[in-house]
PDB file of N, CA and C in Angstrom:
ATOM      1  N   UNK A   1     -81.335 -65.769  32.370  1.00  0.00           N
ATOM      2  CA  UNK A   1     -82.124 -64.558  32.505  1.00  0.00           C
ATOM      3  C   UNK A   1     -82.158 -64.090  33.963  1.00  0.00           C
ATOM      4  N   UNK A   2     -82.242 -65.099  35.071  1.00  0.00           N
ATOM      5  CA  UNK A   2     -82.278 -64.967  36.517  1.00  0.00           C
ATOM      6  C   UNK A   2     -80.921 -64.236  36.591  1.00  0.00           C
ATOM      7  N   UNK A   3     -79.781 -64.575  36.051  1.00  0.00           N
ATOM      8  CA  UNK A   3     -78.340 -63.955  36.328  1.00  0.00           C
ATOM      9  C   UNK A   3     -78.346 -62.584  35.880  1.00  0.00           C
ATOM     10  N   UNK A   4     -79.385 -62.034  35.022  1.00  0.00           N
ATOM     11  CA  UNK A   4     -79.246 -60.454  34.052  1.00  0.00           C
ATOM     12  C   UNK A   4     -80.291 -60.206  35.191  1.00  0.00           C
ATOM     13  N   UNK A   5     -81.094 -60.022  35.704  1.00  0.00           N
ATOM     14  CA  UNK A   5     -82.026 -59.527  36.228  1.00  0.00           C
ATOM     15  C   UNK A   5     -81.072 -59.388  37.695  1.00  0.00           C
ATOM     16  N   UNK A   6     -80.559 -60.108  38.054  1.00  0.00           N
ATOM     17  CA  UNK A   6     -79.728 -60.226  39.831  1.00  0.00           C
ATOM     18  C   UNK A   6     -78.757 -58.738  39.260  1.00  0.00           C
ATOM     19  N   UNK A   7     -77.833 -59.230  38.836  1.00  0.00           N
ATOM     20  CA  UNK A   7     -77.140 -58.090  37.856  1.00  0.00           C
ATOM     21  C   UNK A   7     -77.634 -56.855  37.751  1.00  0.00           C
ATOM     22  N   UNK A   8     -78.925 -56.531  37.217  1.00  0.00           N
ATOM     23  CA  UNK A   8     -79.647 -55.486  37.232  1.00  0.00           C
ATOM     24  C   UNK A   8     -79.859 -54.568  38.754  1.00  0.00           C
ATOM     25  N   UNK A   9     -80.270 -55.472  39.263  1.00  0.00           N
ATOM     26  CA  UNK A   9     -81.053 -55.243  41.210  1.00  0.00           C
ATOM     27  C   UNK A   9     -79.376 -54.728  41.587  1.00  0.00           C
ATOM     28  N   UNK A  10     -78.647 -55.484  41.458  1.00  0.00           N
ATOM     29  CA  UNK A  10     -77.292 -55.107  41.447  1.00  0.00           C
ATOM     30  C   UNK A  10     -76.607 -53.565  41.638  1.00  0.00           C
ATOM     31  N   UNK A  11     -76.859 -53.445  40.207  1.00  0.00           N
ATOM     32  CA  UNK A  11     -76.357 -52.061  39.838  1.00  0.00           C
ATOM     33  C   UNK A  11     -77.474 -51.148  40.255  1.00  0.00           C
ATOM     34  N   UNK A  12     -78.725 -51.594  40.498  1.00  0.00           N
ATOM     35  CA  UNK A  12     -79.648 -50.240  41.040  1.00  0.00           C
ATOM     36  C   UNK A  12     -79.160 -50.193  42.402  1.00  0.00           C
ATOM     37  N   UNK A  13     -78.994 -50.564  43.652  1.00  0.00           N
ATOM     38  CA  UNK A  13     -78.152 -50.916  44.761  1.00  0.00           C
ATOM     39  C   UNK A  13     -77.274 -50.017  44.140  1.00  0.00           C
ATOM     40  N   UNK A  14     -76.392 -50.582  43.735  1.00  0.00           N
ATOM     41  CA  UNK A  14     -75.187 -49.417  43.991  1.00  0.00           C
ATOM     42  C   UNK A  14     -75.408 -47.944  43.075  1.00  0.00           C
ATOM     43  N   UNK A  15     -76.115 -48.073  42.439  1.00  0.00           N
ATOM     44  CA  UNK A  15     -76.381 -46.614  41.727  1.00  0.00           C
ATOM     45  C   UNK A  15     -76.939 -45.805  43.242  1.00  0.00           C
ATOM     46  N   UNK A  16     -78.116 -46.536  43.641  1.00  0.00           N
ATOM     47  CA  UNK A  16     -78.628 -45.934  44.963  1.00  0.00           C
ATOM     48  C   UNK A  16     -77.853 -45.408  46.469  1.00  0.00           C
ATOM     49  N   UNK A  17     -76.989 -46.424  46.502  1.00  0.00           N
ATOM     50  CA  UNK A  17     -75.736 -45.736  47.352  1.00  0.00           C
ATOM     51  C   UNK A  17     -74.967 -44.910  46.822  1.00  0.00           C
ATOM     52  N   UNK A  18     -74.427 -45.109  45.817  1.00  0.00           N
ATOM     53  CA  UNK A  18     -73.358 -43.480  44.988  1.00  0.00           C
ATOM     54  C   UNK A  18     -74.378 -42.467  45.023  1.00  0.00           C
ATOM     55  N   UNK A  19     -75.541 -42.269  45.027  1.00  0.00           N
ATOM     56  CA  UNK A  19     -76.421 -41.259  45.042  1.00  0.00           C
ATOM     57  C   UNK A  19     -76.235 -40.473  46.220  1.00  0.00           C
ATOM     58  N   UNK A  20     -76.111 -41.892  47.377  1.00  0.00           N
ATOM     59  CA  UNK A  20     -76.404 -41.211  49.056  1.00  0.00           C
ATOM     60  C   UNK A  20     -74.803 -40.802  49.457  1.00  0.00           C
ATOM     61  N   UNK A  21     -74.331 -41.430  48.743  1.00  0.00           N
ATOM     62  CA  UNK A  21     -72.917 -41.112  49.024  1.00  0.00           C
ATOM     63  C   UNK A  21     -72.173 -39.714  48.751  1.00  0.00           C
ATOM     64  N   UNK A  22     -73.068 -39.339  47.237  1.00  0.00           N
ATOM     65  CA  UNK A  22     -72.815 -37.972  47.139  1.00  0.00           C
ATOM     66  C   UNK A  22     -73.090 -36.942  47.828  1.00  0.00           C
ATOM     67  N   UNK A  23     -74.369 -37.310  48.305  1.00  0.00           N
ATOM     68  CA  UNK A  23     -75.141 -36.314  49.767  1.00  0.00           C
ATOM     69  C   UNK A  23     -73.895 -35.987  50.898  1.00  0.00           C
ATOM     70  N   UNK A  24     -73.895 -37.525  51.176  1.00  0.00           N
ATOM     71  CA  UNK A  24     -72.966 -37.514  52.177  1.00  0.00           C
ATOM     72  C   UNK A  24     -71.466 -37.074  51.995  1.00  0.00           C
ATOM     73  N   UNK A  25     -71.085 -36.968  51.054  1.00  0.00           N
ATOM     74  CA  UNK A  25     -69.473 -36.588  50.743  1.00  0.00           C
ATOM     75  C   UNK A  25     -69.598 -34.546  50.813  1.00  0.00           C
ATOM     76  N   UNK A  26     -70.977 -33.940  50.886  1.00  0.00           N
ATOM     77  CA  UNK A  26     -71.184 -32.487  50.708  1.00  0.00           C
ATOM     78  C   UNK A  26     -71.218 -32.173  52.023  1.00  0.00           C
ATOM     79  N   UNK A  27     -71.554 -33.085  52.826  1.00  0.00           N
ATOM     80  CA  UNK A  27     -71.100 -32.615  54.388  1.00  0.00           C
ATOM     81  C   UNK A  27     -69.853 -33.105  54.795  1.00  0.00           C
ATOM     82  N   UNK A  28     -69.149 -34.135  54.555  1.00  0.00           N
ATOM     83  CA  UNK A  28     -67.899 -34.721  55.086  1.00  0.00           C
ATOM     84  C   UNK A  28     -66.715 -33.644  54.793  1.00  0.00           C
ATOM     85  N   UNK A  29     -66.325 -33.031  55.485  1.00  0.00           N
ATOM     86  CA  UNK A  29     -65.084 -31.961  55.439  1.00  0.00           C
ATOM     87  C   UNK A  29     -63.509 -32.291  56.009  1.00  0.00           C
ATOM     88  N   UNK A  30     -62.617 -31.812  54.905  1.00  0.00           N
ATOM     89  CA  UNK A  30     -61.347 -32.075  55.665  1.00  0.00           C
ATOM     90  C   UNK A  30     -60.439 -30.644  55.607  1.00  0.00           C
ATOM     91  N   UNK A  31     -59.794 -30.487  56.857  1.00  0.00           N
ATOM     92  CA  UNK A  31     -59.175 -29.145  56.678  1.00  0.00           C
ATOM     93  C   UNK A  31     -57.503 -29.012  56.645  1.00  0.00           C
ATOM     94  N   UNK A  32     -57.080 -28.196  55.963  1.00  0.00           N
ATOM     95  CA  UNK A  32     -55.661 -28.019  55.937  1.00  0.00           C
ATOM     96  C   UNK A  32     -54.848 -26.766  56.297  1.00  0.00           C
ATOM     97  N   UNK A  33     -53.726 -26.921  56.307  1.00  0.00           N
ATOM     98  CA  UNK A  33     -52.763 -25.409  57.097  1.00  0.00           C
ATOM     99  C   UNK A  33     -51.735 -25.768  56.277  1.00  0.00           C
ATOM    100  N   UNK A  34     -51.131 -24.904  55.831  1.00  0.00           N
ATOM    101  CA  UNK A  34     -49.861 -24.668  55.522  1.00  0.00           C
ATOM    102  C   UNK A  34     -48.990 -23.497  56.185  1.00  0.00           C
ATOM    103  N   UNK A  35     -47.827 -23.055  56.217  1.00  0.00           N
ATOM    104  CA  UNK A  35     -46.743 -21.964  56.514  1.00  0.00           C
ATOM    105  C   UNK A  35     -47.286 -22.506  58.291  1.00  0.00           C
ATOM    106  N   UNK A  36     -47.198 -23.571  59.004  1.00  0.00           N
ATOM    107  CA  UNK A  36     -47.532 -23.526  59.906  1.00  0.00           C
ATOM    108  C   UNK A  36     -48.870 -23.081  61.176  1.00  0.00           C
ATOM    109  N   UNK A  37     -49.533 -23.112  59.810  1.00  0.00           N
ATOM    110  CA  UNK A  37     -51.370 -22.765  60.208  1.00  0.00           C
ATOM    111  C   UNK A  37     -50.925 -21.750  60.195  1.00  0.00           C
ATOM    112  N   UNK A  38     -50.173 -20.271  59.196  1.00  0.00           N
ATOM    113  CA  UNK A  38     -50.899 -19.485  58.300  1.00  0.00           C
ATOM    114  C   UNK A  38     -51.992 -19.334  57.615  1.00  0.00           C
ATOM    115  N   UNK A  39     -52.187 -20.209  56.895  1.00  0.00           N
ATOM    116  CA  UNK A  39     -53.042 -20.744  55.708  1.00  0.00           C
ATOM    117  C   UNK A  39     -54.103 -22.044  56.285  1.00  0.00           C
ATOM    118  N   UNK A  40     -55.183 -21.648  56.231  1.00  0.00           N
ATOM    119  CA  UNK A  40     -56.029 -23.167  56.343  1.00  0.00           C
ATOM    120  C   UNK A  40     -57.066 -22.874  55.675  1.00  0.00           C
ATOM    121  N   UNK A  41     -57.349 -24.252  55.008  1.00  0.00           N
ATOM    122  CA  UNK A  41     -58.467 -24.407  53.833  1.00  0.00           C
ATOM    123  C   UNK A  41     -59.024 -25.300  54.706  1.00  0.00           C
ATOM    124  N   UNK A  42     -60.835 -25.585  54.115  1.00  0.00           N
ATOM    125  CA  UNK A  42     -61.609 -26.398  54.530  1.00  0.00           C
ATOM    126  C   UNK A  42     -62.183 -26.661  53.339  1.00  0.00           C
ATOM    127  N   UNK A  43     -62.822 -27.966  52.889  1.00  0.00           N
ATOM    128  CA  UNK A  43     -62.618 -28.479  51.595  1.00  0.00           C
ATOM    129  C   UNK A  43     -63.875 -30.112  51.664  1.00  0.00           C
ATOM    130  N   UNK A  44     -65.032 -29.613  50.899  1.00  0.00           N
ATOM    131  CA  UNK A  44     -65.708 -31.179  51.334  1.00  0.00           C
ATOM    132  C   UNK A  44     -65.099 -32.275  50.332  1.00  0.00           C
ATOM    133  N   UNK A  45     -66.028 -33.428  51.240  1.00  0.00           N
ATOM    134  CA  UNK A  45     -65.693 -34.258  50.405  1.00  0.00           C
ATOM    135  C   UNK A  45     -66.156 -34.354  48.748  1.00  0.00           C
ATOM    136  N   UNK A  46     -66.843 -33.581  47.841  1.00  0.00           N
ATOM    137  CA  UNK A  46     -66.588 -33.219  46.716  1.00  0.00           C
ATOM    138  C   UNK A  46     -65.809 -32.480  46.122  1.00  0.00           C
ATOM    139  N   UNK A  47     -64.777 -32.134  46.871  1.00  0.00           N
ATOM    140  CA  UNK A  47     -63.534 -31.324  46.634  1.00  0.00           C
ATOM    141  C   UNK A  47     -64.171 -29.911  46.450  1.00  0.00           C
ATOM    142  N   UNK A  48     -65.192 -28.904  46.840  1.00  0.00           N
ATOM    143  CA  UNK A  48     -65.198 -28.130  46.626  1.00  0.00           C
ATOM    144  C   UNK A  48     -64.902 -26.969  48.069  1.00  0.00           C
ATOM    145  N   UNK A  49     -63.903 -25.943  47.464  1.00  0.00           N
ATOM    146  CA  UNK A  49     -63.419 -25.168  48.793  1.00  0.00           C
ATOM    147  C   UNK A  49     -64.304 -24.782  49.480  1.00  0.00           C
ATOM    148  N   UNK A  50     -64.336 -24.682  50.457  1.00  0.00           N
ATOM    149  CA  UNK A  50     -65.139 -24.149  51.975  1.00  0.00           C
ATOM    150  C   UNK A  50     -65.059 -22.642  52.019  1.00  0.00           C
ATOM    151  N   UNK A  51     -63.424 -22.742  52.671  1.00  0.00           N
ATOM    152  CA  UNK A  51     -62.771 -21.557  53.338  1.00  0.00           C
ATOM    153  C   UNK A  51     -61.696 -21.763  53.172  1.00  0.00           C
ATOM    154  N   UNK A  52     -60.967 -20.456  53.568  1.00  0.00           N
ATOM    155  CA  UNK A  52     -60.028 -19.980  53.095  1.00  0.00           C
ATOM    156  C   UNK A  52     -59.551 -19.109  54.224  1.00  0.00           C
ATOM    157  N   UNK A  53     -58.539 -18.939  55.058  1.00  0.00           N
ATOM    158  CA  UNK A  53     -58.390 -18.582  56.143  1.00  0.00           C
ATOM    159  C   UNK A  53     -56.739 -18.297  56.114  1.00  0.00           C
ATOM    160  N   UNK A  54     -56.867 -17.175  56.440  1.00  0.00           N
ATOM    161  CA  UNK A  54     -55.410 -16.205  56.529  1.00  0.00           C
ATOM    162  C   UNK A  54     -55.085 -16.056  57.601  1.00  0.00           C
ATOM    163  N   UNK A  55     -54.281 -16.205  58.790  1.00  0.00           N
ATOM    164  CA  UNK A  55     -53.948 -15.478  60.002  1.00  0.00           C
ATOM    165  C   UNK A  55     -53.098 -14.118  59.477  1.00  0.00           C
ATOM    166  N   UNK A  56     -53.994 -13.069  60.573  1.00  0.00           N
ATOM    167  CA  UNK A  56     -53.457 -11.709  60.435  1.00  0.00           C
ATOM    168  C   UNK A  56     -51.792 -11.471  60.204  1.00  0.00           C
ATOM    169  N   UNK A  57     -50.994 -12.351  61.043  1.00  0.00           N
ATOM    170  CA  UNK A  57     -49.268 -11.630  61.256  1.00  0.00           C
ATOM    171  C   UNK A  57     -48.763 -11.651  59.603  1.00  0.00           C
ATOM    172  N   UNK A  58     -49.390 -12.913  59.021  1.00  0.00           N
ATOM    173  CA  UNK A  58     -49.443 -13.279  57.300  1.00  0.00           C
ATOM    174  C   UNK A  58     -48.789 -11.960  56.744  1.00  0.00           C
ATOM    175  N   UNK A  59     -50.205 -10.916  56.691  1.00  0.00           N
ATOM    176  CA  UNK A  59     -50.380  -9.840  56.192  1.00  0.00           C
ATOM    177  C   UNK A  59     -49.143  -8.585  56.501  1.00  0.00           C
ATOM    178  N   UNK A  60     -48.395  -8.609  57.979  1.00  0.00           N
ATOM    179  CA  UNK A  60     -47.730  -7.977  58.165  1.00  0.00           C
ATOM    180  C   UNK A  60     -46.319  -7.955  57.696  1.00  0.00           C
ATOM    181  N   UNK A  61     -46.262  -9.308  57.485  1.00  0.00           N
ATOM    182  CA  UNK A  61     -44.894  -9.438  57.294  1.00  0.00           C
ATOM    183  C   UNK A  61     -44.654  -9.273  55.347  1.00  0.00           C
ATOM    184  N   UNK A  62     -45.927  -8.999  54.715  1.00  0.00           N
ATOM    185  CA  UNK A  62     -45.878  -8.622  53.500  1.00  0.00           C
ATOM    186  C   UNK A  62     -45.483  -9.089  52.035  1.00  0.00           C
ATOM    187  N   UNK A  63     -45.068 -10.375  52.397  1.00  0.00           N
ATOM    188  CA  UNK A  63     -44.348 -11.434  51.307  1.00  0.00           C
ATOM    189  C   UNK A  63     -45.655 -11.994  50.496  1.00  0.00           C
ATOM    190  N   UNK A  64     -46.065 -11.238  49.361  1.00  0.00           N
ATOM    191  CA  UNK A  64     -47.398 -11.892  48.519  1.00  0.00           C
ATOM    192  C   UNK A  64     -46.959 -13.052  48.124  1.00  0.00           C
ATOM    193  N   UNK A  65     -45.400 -13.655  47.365  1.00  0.00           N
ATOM    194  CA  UNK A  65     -45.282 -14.699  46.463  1.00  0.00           C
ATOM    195  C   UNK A  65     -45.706 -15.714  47.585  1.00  0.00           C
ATOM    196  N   UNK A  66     -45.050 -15.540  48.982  1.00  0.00           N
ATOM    197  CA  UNK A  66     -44.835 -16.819  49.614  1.00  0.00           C
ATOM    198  C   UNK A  66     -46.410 -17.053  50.213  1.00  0.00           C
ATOM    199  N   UNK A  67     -46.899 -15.910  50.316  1.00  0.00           N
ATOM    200  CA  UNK A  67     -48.420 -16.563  50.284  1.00  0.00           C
ATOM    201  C   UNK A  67     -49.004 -16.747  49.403  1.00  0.00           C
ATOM    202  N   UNK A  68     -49.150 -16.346  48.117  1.00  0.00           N
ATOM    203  CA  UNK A  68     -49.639 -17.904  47.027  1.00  0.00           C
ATOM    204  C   UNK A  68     -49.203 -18.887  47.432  1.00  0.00           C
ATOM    205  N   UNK A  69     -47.902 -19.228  47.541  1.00  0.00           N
ATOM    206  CA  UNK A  69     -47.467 -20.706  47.438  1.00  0.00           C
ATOM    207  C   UNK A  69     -47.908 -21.377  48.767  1.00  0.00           C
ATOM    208  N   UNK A  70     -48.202 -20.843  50.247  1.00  0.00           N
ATOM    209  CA  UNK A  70     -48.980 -21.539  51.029  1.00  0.00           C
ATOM    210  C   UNK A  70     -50.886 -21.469  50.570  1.00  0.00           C
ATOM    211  N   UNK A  71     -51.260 -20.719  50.178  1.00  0.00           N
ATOM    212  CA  UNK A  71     -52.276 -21.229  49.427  1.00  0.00           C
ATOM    213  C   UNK A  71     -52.468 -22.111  48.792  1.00  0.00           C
ATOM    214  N   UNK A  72     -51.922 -21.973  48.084  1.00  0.00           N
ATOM    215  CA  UNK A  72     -52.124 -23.358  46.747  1.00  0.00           C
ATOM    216  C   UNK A  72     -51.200 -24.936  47.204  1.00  0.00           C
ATOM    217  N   UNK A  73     -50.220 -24.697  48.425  1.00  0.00           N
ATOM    218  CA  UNK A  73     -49.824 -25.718  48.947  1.00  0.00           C
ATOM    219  C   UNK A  73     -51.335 -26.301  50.104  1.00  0.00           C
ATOM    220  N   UNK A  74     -52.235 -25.391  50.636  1.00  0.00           N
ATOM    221  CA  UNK A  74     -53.104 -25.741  51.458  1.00  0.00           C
ATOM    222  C   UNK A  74     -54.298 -26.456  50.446  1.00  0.00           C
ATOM    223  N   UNK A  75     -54.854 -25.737  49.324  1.00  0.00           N
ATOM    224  CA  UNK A  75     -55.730 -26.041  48.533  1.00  0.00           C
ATOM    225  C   UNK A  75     -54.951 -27.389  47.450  1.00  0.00           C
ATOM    226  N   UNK A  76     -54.251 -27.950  47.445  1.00  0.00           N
ATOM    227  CA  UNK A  76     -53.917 -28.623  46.987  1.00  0.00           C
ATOM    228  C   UNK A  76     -54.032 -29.952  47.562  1.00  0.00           C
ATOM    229  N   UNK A  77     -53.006 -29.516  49.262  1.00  0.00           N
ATOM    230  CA  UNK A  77     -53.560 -30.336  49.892  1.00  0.00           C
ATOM    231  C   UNK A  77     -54.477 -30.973  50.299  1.00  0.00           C
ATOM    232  N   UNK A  78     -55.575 -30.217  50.472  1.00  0.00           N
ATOM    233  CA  UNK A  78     -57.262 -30.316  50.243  1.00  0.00           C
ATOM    234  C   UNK A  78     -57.993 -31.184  49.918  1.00  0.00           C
ATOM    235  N   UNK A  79     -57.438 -30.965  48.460  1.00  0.00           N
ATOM    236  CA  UNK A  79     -57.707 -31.441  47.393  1.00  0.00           C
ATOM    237  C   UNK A  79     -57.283 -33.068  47.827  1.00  0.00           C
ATOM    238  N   UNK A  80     -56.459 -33.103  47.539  1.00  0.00           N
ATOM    239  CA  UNK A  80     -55.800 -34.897  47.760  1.00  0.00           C
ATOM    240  C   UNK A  80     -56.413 -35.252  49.043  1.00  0.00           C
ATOM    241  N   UNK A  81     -56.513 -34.833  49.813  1.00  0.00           N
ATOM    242  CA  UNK A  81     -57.029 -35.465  51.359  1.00  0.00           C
ATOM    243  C   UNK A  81     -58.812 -35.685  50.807  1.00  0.00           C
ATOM    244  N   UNK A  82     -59.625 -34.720  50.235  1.00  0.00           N
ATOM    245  CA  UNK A  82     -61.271 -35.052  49.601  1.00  0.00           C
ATOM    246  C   UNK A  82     -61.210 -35.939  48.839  1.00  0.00           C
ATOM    247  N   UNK A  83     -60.261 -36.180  47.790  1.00  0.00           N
ATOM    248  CA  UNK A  83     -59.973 -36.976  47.521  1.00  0.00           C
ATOM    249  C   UNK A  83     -59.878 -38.357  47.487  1.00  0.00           C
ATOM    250  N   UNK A  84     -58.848 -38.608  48.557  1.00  0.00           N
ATOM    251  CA  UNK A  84     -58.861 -40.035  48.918  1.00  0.00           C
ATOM    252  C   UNK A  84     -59.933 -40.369  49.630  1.00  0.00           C
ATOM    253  N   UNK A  85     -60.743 -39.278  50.076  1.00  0.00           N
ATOM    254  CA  UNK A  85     -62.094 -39.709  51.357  1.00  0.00           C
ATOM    255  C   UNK A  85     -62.891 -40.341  50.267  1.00  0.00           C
ATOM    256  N   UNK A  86     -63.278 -39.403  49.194  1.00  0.00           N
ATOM    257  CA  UNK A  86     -64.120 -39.678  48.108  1.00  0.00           C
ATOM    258  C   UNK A  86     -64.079 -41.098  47.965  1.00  0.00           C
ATOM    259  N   UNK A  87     -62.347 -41.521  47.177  1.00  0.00           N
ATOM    260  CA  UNK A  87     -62.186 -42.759  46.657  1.00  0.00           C
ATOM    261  C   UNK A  87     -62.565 -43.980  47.816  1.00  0.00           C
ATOM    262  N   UNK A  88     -62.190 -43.456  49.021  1.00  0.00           N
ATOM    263  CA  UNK A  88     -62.569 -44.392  50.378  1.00  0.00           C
ATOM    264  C   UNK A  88     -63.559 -44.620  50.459  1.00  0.00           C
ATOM    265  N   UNK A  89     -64.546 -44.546  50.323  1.00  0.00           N
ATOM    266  CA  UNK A  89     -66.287 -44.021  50.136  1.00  0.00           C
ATOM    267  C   UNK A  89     -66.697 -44.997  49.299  1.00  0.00           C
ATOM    268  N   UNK A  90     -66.331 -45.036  48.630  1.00  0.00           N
ATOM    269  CA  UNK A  90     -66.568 -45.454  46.903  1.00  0.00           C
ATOM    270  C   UNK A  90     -66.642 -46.963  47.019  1.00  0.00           C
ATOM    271  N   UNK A  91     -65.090 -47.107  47.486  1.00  0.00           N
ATOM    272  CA  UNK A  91     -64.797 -48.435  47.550  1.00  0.00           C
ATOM    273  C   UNK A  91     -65.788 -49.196  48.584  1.00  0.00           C
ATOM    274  N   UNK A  92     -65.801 -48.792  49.426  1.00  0.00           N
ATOM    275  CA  UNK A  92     -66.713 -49.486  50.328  1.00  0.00           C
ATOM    276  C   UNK A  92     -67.849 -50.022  49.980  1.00  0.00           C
ATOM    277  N   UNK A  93     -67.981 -49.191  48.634  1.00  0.00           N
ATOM    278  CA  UNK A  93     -69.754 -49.657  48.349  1.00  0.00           C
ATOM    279  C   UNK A  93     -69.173 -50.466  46.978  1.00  0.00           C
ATOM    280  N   UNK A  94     -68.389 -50.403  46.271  1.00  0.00           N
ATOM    281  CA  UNK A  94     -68.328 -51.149  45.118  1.00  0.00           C
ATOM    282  C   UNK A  94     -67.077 -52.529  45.475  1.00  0.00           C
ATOM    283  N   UNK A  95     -66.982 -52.545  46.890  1.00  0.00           N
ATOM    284  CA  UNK A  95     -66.133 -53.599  47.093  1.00  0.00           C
ATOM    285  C   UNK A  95     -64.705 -53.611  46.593  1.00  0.00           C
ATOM    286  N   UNK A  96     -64.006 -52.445  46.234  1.00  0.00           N
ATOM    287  CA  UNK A  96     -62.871 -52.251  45.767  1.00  0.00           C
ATOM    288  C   UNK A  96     -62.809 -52.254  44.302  1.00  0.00           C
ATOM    289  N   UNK A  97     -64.141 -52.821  43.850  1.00  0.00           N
ATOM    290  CA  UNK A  97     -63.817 -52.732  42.110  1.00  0.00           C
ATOM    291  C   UNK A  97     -63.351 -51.713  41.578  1.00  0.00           C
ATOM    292  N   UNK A  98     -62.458 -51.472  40.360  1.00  0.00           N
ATOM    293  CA  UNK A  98     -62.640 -50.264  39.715  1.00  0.00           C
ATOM    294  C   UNK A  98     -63.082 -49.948  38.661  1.00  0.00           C
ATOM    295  N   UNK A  99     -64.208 -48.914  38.971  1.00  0.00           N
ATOM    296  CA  UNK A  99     -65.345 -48.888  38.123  1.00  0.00           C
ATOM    297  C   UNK A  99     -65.205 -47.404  37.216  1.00  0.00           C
ATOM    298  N   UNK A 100     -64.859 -47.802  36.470  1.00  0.00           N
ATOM    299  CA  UNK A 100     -64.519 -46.128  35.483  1.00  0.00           C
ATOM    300  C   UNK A 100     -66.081 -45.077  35.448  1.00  0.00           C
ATOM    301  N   UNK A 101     -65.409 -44.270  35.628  1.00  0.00           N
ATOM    302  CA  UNK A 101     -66.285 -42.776  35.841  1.00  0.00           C
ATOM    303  C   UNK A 101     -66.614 -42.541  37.174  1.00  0.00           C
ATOM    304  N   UNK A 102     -66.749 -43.486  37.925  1.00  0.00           N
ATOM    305  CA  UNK A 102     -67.239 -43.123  39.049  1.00  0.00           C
ATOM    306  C   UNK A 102     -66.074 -42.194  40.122  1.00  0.00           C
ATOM    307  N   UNK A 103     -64.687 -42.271  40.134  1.00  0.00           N
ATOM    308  CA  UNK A 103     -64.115 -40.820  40.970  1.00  0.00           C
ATOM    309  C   UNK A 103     -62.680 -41.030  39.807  1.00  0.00           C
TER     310      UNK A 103
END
């Protein structure tokens, strides 16, 4: 019974850090450029976009396809870089286990 109860204290501990961790992952930011810092996204660590940032010459030179594709090459990137911060995060507090649902 001493081993279910340790167990218990356990998982409230780490429920209580994934809590603070989420706080903390809404300020942790990572930013990206594509077409040579044309394009830069800023992106927290819950993967949700920031910004979105065009340099002006972009616009002049008039090519829409190739700016989607540095968009979505920047927001993609983003993406995978919040990402791995997230999963980095994670681990630290669950000791590397892998614990389904949690990222």
């Amino acid at each position: 019974m001493a081993d279910f109860k340790k167990m218990m204290k356990q998982a409230q501990q780490v429920q209580a850090r994934m809590s603070r961790l989420d706080e903390e992952l809404v300020k942790e930011e990572v930013e990206v450029s594509s077409g040579g810092g044309a394009v830069t996204v800023r992106m927290n660590g819950r993967q949700e976009l920031l910004a979105l940032a065009i340099r002006d010459d972009v616009f002049e030179e008039g090519d829409r396809k190739m700016l989607e594709e540095m968009i979505v090459a920047a927001v993609n990137e983003a993406h995978r870089k919040a990402g791995d911060l997230a999963r980095e995060r994670v681990a630290a507090i669950t000791g590397g286990m892998n614990l389904p649902g949690l990222l």
